[in-house]
C-alpha atoms as a PDB file:
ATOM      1  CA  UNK A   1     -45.917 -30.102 -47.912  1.00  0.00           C
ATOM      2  CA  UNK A   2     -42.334 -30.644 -48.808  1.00  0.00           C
ATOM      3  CA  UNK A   3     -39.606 -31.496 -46.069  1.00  0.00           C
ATOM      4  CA  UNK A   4     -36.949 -28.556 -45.629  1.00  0.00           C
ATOM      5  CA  UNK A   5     -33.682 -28.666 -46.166  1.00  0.00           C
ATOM      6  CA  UNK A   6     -32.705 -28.832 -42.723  1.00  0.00           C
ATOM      7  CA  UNK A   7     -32.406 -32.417 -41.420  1.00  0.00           C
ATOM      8  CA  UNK A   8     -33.347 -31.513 -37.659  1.00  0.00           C
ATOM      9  CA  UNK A   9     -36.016 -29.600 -35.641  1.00  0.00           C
ATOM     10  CA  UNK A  10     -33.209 -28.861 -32.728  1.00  0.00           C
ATOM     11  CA  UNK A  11     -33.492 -29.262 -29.155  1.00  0.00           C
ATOM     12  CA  UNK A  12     -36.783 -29.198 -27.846  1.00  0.00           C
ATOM     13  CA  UNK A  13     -37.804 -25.937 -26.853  1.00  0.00           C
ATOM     14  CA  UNK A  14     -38.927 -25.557 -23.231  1.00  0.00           C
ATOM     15  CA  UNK A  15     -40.303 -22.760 -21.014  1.00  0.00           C
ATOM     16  CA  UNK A  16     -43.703 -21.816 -23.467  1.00  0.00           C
ATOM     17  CA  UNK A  17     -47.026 -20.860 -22.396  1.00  0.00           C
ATOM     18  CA  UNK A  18     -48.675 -24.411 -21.933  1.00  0.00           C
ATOM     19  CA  UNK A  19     -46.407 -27.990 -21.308  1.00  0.00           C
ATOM     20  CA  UNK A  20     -47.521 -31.487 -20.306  1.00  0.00           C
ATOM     21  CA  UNK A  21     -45.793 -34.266 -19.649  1.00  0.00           C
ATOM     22  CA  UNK A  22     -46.502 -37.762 -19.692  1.00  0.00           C
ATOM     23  CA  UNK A  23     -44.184 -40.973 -18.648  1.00  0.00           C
ATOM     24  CA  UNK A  24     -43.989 -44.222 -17.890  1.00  0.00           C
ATOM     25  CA  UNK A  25     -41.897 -47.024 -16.580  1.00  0.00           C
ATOM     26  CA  UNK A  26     -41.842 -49.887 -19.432  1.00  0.00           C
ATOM     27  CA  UNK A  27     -40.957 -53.264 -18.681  1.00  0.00           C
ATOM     28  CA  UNK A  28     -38.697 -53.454 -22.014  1.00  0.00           C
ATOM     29  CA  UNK A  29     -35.255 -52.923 -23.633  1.00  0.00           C
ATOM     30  CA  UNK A  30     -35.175 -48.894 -24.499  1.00  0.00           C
ATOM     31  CA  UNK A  31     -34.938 -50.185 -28.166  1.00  0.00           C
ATOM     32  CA  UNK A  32     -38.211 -52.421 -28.080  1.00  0.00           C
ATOM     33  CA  UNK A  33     -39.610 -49.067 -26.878  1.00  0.00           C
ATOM     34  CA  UNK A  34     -38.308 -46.803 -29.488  1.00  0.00           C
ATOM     35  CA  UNK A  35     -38.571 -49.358 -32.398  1.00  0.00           C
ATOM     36  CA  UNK A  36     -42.385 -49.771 -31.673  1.00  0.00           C
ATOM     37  CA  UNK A  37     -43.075 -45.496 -30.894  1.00  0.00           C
ATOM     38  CA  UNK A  38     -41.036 -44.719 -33.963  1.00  0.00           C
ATOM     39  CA  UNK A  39     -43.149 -47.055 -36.370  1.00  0.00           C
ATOM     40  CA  UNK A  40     -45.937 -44.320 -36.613  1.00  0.00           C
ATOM     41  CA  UNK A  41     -47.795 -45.217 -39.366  1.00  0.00           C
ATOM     42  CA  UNK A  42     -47.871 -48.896 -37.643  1.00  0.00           C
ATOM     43  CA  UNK A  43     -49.761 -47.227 -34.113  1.00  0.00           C
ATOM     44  CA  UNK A  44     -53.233 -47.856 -35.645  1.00  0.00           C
ATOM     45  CA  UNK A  45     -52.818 -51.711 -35.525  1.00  0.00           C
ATOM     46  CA  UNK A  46     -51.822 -51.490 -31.804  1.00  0.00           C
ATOM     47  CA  UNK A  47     -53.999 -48.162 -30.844  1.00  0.00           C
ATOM     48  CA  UNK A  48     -57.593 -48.467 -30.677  1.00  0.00           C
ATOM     49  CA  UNK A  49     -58.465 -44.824 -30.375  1.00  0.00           C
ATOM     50  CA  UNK A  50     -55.966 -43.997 -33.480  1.00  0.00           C
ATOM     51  CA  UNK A  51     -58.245 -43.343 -36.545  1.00  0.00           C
ATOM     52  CA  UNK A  52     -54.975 -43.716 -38.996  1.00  0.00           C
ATOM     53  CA  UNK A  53     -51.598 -42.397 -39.587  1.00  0.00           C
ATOM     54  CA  UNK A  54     -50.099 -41.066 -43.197  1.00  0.00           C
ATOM     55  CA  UNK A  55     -46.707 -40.458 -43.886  1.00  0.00           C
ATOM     56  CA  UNK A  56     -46.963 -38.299 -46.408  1.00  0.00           C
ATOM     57  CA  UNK A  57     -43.269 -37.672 -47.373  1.00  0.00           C
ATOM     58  CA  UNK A  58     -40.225 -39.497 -45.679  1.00  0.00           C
ATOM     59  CA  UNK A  59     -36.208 -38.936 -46.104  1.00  0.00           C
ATOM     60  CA  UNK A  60     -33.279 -41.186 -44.798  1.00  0.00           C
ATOM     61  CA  UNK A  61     -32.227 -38.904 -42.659  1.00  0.00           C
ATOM     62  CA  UNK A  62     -35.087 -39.612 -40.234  1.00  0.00           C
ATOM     63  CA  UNK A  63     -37.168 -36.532 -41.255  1.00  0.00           C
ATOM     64  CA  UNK A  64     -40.546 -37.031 -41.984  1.00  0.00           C
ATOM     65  CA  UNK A  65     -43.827 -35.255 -42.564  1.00  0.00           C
ATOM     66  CA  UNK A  66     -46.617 -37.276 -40.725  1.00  0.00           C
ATOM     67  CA  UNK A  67     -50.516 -36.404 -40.476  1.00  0.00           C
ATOM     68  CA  UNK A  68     -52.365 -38.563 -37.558  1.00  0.00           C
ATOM     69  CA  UNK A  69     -55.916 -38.816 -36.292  1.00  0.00           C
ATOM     70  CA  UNK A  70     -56.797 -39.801 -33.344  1.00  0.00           C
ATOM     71  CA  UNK A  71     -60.228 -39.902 -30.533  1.00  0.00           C
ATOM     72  CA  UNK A  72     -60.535 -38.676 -27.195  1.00  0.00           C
ATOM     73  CA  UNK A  73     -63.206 -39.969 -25.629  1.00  0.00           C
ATOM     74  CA  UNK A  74     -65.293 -39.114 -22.944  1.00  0.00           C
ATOM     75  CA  UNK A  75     -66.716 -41.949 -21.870  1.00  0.00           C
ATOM     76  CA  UNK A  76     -67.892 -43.569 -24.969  1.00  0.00           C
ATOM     77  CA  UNK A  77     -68.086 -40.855 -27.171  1.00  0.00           C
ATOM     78  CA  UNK A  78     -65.086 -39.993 -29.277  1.00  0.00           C
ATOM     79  CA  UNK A  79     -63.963 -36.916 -30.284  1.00  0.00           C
ATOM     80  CA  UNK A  80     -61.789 -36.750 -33.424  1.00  0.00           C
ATOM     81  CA  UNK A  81     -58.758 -34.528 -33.211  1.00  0.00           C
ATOM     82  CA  UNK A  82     -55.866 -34.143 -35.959  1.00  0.00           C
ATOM     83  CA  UNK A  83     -53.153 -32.903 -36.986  1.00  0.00           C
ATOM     84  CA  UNK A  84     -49.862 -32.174 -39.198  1.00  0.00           C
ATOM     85  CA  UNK A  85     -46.372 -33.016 -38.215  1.00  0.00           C
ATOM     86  CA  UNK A  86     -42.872 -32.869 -38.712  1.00  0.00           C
ATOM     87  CA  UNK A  87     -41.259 -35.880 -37.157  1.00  0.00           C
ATOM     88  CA  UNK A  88     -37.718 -36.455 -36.406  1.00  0.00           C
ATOM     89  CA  UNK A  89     -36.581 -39.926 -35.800  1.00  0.00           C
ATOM     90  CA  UNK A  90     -33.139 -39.560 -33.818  1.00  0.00           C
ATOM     91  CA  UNK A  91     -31.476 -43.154 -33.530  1.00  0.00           C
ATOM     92  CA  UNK A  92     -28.858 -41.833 -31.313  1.00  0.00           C
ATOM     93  CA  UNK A  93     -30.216 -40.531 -28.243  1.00  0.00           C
ATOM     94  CA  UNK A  94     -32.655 -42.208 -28.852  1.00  0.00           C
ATOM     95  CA  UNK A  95     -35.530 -39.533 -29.310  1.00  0.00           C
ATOM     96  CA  UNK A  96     -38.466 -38.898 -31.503  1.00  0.00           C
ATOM     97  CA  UNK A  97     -39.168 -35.309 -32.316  1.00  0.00           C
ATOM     98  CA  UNK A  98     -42.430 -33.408 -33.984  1.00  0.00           C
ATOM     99  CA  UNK A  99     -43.583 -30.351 -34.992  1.00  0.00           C
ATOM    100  CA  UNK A 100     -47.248 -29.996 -35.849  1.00  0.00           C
ATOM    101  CA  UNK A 101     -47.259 -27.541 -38.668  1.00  0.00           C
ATOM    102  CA  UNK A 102     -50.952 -28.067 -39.261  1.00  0.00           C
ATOM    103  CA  UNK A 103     -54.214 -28.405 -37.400  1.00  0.00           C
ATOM    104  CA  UNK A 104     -55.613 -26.858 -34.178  1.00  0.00           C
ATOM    105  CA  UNK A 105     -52.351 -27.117 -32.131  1.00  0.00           C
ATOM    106  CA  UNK A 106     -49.927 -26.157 -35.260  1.00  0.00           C
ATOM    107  CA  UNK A 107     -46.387 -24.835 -33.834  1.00  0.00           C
ATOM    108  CA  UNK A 108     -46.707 -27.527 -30.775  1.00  0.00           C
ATOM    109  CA  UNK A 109     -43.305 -29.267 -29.772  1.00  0.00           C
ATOM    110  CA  UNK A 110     -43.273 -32.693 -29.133  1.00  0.00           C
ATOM    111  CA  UNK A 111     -40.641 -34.942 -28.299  1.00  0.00           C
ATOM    112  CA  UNK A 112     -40.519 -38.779 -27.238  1.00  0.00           C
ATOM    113  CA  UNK A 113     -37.293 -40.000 -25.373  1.00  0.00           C
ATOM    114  CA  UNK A 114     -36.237 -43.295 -23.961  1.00  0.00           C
ATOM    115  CA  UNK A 115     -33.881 -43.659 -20.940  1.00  0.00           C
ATOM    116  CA  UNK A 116     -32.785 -47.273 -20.160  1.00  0.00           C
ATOM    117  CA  UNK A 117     -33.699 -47.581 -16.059  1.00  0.00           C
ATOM    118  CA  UNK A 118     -32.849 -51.291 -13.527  1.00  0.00           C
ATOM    119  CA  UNK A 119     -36.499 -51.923 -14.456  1.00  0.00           C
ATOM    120  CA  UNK A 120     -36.752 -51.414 -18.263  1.00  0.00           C
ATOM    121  CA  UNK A 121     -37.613 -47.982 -19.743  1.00  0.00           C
ATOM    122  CA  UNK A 122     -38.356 -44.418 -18.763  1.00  0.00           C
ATOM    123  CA  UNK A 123     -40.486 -42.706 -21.305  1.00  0.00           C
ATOM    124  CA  UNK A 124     -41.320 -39.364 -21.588  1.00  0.00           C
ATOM    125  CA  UNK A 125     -43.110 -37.568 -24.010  1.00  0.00           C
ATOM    126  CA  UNK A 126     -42.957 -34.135 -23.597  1.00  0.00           C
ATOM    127  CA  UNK A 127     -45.385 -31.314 -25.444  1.00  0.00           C
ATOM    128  CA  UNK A 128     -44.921 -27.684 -25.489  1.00  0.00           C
ATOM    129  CA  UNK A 129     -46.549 -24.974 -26.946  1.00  0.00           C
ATOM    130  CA  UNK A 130     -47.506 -21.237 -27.070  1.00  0.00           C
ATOM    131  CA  UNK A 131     -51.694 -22.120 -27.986  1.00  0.00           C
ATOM    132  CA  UNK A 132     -53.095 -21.511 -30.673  1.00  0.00           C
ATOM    133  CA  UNK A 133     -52.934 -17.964 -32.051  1.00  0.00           C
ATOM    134  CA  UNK A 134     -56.755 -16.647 -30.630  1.00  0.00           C
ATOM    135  CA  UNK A 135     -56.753 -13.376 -29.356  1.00  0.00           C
ATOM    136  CA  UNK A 136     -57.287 -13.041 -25.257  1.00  0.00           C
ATOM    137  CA  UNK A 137     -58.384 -16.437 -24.865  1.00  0.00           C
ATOM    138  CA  UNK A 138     -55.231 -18.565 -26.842  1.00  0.00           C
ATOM    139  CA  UNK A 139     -53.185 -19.229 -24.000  1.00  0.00           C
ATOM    140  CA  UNK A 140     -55.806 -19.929 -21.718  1.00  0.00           C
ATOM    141  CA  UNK A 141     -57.574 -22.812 -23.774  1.00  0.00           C
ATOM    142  CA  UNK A 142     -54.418 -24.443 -23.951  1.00  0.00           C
ATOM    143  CA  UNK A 143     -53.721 -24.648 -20.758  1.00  0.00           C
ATOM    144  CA  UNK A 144     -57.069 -25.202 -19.442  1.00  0.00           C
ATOM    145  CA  UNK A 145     -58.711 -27.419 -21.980  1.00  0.00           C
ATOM    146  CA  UNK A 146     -56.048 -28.637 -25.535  1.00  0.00           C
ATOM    147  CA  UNK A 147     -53.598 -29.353 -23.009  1.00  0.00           C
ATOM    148  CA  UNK A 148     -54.643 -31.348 -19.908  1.00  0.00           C
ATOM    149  CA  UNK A 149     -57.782 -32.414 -21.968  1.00  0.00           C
ATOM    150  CA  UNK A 150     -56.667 -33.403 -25.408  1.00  0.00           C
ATOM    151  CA  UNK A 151     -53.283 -33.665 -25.602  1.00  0.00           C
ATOM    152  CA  UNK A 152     -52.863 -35.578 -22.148  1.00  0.00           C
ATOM    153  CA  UNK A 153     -55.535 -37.477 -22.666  1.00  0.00           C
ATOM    154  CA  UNK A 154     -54.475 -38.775 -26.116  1.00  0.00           C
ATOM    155  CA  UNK A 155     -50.822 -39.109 -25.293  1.00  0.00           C
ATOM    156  CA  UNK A 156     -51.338 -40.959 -21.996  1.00  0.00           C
ATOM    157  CA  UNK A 157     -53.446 -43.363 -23.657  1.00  0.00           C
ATOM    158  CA  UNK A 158     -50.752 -43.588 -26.918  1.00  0.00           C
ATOM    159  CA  UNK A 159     -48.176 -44.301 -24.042  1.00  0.00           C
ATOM    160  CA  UNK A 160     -50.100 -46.646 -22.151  1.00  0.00           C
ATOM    161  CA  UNK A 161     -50.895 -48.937 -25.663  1.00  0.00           C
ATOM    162  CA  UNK A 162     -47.961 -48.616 -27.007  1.00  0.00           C
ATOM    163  CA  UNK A 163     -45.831 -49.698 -23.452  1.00  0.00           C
ATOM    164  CA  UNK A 164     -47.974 -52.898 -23.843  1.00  0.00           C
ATOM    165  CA  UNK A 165     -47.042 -53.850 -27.156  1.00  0.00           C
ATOM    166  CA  UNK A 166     -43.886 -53.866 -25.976  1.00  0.00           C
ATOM    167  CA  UNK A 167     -43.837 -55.575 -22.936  1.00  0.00           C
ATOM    168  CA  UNK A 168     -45.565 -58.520 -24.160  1.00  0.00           C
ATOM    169  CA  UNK A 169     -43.581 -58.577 -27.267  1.00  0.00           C
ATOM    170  CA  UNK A 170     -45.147 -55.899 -30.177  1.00  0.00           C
ATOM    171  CA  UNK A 171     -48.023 -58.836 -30.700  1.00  0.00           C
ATOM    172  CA  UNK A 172     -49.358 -57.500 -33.784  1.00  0.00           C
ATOM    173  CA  UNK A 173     -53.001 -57.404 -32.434  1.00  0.00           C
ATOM    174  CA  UNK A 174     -55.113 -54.579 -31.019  1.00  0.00           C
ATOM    175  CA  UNK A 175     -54.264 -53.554 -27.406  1.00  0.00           C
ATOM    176  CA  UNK A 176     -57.611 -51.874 -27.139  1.00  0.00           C
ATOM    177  CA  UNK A 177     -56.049 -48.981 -25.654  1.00  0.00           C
END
């Protein structure tokens, strides 16, 4: 996969067939926050349920092509998901932005921001996406099952680790989460 030209996936695009969100109050600077979420291929190390993260191409600009693997698990069992993204790193909002362009949920929109609150940090991580491209039933297992199943459950639990790293600091050993 090469990068495109373009140095930005835009806004993130809102209003499609299936959207979760997932946030969280951090007790930490919005930088900590965005430092440690925008160090992707470091999330193993702090992620227990994070099977590994490649960047497989990388500009200055912030644009990046990124594939991840990750569990969900249902109770002990782990089911291993992955997938192919665009990411855009956007110091000055600050923001992360992806666009899986392979795997299961390929076209999904994902973005990461940080708003500084009294108490720390608002995250939000925001995913959006039409389903995958299945005739009659597409939609439907998105909403129903890749969405509040998979993609909740992996992104509240990447939100949840991550948050801890950097409340206590980005300690450089496993949060378990």
């Amino acid at each position: 996969m090469t990068l495109p030209r373009t140095a930005s996936l835009g806004p993130m695009p809102l209003g499609r067939a299936m959207e979760t969100v997932d946030e969280r109050l951090v007790a930490a600077l919005p930088g900590t926050m965005f430092d440690i979420a925008r160090d992707v291929d470091g999330w193993p190390a702090h992620l227990a349920h994070y099977r590994y993260v490649r960047i497989r191409e990388k500009r200055p600009d912030g644009l990046a092509v990124v594939e991840m693997s990750a569990f969900r698990y249902f109770g002990s069992i782990g089911w291993p998901t992955w997938w192919l993204s665009l990411m855009e790193v956007i110091p000055q909002k600050p923001s992360i932005r992806f666009r899986h362009i392979g795997g299961i949920t390929k076209d999904m929109d994902v973005e990461w921001s940080f708003e500084r609150v009294a108490a720390g940090t608002k995250v939000r991580i925001v995913h959006a996406w039409d389903g995958p491209r299945w005739p009659l039933i597409g939609v439907v297992a998105a909403r129903a099952v890749i969405g509040p199943v998979f993609v909740h459950g992996i992104a509240s639990r990447t939100l949840a680790g991550l948050a801890k790293v950097a409340e206590r600091g980005a300690s450089p050993e496993r949060t378990g989460a």
